[in-house]
C-alpha atoms as a PDB file:
ATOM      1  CA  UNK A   1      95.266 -61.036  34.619  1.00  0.00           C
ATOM      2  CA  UNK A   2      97.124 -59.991  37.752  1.00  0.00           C
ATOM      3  CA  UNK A   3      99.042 -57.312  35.490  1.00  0.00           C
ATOM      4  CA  UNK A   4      96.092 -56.236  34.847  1.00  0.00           C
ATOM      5  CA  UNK A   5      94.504 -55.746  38.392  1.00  0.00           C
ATOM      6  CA  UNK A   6      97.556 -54.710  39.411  1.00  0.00           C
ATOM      7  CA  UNK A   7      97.534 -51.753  37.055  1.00  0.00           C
ATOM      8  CA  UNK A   8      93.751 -50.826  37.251  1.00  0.00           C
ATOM      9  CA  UNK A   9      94.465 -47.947  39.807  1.00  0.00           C
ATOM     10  CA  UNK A  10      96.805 -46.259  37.430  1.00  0.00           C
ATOM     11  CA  UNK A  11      94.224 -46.710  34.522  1.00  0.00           C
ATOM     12  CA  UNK A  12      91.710 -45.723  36.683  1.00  0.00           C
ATOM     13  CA  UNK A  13      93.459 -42.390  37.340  1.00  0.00           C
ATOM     14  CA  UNK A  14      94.501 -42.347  33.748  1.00  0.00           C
ATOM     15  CA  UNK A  15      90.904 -42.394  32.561  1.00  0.00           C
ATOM     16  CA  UNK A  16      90.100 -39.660  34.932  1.00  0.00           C
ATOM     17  CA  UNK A  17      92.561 -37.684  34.159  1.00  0.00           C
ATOM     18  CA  UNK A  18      91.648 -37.600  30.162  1.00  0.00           C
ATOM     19  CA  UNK A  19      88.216 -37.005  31.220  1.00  0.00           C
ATOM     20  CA  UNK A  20      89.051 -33.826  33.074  1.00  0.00           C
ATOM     21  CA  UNK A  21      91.347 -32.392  30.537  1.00  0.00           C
ATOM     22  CA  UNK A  22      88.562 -33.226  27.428  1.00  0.00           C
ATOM     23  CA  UNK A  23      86.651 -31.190  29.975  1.00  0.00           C
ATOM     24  CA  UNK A  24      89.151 -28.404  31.263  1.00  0.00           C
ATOM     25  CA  UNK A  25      89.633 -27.604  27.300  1.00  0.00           C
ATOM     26  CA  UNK A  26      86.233 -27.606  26.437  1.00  0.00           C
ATOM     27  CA  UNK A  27      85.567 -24.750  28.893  1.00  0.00           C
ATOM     28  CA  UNK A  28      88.593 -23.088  28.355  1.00  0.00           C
ATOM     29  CA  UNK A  29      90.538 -23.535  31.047  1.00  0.00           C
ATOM     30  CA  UNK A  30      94.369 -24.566  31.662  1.00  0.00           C
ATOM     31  CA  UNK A  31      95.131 -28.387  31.862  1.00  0.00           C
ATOM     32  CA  UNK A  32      98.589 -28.094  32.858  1.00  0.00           C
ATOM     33  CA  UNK A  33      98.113 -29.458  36.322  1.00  0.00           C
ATOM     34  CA  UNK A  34      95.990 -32.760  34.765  1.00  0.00           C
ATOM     35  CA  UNK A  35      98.798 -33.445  31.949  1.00  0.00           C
ATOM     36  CA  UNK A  36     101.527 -33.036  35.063  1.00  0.00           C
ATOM     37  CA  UNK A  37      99.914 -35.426  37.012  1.00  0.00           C
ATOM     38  CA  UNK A  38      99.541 -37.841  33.827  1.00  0.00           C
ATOM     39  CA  UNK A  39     103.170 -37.513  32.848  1.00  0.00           C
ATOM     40  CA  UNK A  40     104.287 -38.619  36.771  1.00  0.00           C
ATOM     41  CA  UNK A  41     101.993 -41.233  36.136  1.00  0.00           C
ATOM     42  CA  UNK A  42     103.400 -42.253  32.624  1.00  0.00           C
ATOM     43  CA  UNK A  43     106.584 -42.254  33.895  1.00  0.00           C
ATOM     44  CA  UNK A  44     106.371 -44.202  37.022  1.00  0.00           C
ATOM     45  CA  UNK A  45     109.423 -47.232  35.552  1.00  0.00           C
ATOM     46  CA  UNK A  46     107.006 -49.955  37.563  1.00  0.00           C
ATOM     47  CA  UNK A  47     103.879 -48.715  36.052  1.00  0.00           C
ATOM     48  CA  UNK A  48     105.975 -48.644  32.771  1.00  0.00           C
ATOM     49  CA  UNK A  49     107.426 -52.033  32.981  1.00  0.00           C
ATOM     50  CA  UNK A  50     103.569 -53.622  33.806  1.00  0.00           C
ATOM     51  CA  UNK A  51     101.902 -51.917  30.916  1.00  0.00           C
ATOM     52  CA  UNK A  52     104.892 -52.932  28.434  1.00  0.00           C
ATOM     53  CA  UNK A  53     104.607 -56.714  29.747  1.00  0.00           C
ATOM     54  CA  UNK A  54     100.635 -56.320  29.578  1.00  0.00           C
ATOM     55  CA  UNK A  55     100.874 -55.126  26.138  1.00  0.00           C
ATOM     56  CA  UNK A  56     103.174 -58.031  25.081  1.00  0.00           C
ATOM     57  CA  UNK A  57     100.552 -60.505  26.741  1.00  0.00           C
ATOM     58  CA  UNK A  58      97.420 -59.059  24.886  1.00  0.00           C
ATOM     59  CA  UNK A  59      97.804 -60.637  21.563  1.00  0.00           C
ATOM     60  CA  UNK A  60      99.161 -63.577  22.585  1.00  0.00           C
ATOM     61  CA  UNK A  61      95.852 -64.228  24.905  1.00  0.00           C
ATOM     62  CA  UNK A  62      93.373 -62.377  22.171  1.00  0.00           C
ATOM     63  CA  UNK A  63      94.964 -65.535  19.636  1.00  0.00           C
ATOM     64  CA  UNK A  64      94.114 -68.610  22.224  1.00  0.00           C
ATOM     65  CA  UNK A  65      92.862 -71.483  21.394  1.00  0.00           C
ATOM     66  CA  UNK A  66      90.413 -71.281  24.701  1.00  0.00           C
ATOM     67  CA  UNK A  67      86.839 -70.019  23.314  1.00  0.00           C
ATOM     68  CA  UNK A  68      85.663 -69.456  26.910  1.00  0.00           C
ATOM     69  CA  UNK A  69      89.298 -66.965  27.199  1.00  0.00           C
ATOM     70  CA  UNK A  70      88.233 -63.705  25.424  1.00  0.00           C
ATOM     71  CA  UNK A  71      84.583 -63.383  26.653  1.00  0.00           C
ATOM     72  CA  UNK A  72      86.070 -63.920  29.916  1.00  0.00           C
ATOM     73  CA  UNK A  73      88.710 -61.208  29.228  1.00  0.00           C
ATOM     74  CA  UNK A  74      86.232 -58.977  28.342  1.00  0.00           C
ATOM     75  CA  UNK A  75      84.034 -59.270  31.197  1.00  0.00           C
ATOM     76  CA  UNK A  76      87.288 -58.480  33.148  1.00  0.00           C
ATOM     77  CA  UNK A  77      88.030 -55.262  31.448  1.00  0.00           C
ATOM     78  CA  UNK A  78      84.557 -54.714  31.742  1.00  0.00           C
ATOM     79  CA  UNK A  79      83.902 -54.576  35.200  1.00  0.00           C
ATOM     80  CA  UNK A  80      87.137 -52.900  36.051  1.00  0.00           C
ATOM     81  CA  UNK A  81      85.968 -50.122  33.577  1.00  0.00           C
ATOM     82  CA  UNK A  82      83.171 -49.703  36.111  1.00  0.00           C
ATOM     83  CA  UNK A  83      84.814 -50.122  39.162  1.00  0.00           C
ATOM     84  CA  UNK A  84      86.739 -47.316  38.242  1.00  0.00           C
ATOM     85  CA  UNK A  85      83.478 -44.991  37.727  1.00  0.00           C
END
């Protein structure tokens, strides 16, 4: 889980980011700066290289044999999805 902190800025900023595009377009207006800022993002090789090695780890942790694991997985990704709000 400390890929996962570890990455909950960017995803945070991510998140944000979609948000004010879905907006931006709704209303009309240009989302060239968002998308900009979300490519840099994107292409950031250490944010990269954490979300690739995150993404690797997910299904081996979503298939453990632990039954406390995912609830306590979920309560993770839970609160970080608030933190970020």
């Amino acid at each position: 889980m400390t890929i996962a902190r570890e990455l909950e800025p960017v995803l945070c900023e991510q998140r944000k980011l979609r948000r004010e595009m879905a907006l931006a377009e709704v209303q009309g207006q240009s989302t060239k700066a968002q998308r900009e800022r979300f490519a840099r993002i994107e292409s950031d090789p250490h944010t990269a290289k954490l979300q690739r090695r995150l993404a690797q780890l997910e299904p081996r942790v979503s298939k453990s044999s632990d039954p406390e694991d995912l609830p306590a997985i979920s309560r993770q990704h839970t609160e970080a999805y608030y933190r970020c709000e």
